[in-house]
N, C-alpha and C. Protein backbone atom coordinates (compact mmCIF):
# COMPACT_ATOMS: atom_id res chain seq x y z
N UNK A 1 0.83 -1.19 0.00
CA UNK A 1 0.00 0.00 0.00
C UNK A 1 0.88 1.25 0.00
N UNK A 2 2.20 1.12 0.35
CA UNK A 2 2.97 2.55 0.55
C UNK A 2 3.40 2.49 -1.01
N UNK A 3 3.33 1.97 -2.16
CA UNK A 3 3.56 2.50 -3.26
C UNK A 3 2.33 3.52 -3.65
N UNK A 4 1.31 2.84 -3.34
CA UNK A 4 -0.16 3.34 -3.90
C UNK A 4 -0.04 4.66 -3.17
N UNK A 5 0.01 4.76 -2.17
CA UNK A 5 0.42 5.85 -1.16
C UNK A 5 0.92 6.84 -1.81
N UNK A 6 2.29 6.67 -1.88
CA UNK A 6 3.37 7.58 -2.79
C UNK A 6 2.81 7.75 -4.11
N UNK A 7 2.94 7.30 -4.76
CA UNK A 7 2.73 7.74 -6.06
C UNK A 7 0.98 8.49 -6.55
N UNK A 8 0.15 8.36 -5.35
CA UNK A 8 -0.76 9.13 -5.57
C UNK A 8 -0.34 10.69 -4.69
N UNK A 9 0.06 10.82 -3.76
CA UNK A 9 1.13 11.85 -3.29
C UNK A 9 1.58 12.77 -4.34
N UNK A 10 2.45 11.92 -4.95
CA UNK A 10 3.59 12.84 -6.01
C UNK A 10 2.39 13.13 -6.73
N UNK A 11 1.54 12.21 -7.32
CA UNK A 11 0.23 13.10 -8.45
C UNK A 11 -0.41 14.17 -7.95
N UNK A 12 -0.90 13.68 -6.83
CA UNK A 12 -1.64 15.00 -6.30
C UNK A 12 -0.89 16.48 -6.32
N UNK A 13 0.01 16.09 -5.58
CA UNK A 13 0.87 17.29 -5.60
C UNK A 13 1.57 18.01 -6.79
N UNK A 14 1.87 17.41 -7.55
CA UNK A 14 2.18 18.24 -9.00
C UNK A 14 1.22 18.62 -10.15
N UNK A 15 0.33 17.39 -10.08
CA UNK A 15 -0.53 18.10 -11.78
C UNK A 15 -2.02 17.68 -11.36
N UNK A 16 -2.63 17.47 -10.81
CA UNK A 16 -4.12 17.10 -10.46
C UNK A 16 -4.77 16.22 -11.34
N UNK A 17 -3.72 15.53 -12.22
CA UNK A 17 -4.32 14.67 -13.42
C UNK A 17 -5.48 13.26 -12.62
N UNK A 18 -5.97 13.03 -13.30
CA UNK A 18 -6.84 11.39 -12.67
C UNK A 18 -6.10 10.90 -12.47
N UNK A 19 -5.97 10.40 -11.11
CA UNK A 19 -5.09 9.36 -10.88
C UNK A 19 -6.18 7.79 -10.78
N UNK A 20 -5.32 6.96 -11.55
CA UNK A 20 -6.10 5.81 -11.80
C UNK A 20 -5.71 4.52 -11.25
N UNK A 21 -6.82 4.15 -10.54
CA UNK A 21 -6.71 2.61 -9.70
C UNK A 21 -7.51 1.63 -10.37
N UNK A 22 -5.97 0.57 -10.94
CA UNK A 22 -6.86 -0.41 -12.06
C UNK A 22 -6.76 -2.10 -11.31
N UNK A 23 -7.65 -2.69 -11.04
CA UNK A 23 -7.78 -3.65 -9.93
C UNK A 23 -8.10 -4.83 -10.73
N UNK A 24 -7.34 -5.86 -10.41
CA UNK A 24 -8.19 -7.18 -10.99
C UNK A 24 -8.48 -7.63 -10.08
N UNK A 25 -9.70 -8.45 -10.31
CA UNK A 25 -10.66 -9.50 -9.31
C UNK A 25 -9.51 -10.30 -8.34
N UNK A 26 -8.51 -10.85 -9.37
CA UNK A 26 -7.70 -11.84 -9.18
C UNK A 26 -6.85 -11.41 -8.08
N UNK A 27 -6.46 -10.09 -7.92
CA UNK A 27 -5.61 -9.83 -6.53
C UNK A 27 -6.26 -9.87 -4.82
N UNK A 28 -7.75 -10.08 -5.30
CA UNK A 28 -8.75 -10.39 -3.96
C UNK A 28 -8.82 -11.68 -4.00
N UNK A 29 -8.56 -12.53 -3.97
CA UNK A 29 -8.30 -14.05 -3.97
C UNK A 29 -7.24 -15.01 -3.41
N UNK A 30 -7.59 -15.81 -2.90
CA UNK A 30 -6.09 -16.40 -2.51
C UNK A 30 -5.83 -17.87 -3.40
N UNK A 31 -4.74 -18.47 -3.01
CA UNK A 31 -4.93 -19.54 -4.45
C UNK A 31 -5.83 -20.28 -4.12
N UNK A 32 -6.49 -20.45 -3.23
CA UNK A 32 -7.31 -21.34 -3.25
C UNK A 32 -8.84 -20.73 -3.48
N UNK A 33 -8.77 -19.82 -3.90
CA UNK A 33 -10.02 -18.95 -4.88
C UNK A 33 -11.00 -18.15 -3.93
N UNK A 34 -10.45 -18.21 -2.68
CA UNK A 34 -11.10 -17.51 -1.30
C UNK A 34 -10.85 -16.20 -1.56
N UNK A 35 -11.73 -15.42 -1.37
CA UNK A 35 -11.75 -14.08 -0.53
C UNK A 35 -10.38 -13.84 -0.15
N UNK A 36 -9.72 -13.14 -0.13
CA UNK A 36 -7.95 -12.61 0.84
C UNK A 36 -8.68 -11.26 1.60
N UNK A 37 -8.88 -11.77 2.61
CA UNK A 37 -9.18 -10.62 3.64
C UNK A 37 -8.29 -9.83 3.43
N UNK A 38 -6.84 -9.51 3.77
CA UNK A 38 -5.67 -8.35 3.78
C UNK A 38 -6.19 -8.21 2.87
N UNK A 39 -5.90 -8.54 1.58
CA UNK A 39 -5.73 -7.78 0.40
C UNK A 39 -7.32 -6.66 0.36
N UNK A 40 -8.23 -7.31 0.48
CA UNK A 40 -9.57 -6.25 0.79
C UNK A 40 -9.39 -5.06 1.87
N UNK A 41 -8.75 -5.65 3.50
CA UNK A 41 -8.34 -4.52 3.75
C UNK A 41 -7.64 -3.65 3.67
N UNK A 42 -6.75 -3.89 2.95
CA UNK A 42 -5.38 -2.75 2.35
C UNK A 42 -5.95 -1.92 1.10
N UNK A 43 -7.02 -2.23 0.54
CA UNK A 43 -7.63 -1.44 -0.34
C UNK A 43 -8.62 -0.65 0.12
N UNK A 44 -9.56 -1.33 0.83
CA UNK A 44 -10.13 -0.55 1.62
C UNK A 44 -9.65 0.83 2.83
N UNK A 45 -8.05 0.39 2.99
CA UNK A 45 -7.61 1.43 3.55
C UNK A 45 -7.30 2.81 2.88
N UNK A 46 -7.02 2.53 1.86
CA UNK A 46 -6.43 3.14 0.45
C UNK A 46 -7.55 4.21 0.23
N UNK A 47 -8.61 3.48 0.11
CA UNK A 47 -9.92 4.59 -0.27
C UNK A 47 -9.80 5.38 0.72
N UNK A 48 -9.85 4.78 2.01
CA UNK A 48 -9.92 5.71 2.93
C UNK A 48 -8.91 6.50 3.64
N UNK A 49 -7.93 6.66 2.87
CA UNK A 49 -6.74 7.14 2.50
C UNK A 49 -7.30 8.52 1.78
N UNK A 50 -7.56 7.75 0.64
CA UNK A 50 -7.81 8.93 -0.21
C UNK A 50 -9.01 10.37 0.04
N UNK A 51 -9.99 9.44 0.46
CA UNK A 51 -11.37 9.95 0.77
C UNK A 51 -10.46 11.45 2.21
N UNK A 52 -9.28 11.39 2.28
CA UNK A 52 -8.92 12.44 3.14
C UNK A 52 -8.02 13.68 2.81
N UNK A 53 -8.26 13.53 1.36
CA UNK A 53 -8.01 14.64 0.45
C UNK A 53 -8.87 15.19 -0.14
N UNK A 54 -8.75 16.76 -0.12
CA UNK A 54 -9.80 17.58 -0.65
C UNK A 54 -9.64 17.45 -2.12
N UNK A 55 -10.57 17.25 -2.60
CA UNK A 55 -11.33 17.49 -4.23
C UNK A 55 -10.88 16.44 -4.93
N UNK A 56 -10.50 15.06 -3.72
CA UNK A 56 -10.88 13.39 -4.01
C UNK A 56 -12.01 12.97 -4.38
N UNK A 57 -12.18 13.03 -5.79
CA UNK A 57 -13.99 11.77 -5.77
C UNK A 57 -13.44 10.62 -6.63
N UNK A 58 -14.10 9.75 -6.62
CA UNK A 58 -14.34 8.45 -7.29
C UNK A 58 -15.25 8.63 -8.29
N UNK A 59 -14.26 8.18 -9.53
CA UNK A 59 -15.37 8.35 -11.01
C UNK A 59 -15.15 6.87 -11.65
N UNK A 60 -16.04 6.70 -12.26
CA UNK A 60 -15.59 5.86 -13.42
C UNK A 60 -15.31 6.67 -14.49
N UNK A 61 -15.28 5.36 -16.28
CA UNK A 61 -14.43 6.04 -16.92
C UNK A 61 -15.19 7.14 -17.65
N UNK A 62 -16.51 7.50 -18.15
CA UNK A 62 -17.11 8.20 -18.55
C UNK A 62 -17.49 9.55 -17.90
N UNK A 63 -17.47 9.26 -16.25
CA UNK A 63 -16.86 10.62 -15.70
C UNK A 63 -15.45 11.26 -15.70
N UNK A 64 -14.92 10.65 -16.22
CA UNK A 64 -13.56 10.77 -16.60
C UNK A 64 -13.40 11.74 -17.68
N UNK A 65 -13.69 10.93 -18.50
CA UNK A 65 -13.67 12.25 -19.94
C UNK A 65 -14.54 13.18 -20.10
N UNK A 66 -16.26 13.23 -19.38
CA UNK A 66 -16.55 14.09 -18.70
C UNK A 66 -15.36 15.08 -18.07
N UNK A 67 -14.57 14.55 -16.94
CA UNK A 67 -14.23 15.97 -16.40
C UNK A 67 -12.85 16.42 -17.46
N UNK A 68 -12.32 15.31 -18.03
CA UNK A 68 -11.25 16.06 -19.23
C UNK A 68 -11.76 17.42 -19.75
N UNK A 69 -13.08 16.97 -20.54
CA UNK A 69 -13.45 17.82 -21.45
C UNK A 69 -14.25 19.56 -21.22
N UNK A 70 -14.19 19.09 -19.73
CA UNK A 70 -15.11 20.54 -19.27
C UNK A 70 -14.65 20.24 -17.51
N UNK A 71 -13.01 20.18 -17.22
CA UNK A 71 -12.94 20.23 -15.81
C UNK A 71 -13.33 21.24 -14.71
C-alpha cells in the first residue's frame, strides 16, 4: 500500500491529473479462490486514505472524460 500511497502523493501534488486505480478480481483471492481478507483490507484502507483529500472523488471512466473535457 505505501507504493499506492506515494505515487498518488507525487500526483496529487504536481498536476491534479486522474489518478487511476486499475484492480483485478484476481488480486482479492487467494490460491485457493477464497476471498484474501488483507488484500480487501489494504484497499479498503487506500480509499480511505484517499477519501482524506480535498477534491478526491471516485469516477468511473465516462466521468472521466466528462471531467477532461469541461474540468
Amino acid at each position: 500500500m505505501r507504493i499506492l500511497k506515494e505515487n498518488f502523493i507525487a500526483n496529487y501534488n504536481k498536476n491534479k491529473a486522474p489518478f487511476g486505480v486499475y484492480l483485478h478480481p484476481a488480486w482479492f483471492y487467494n490460491t485457493k479462490g477464497e476471498p484474501d481478507p488483507l488484500a480487501i483490507k489494504l484497499l479498503s484502507e487506500f480509499f480511505t486514505f484517499l477519501k482524506g483529500y480535498p477534491n478526491v472523488v471516485f469516477e468511473n471512466y465516462s466521468g472521466i472524460i466528462n471531467w477532461v473535457k469541461n474540468p
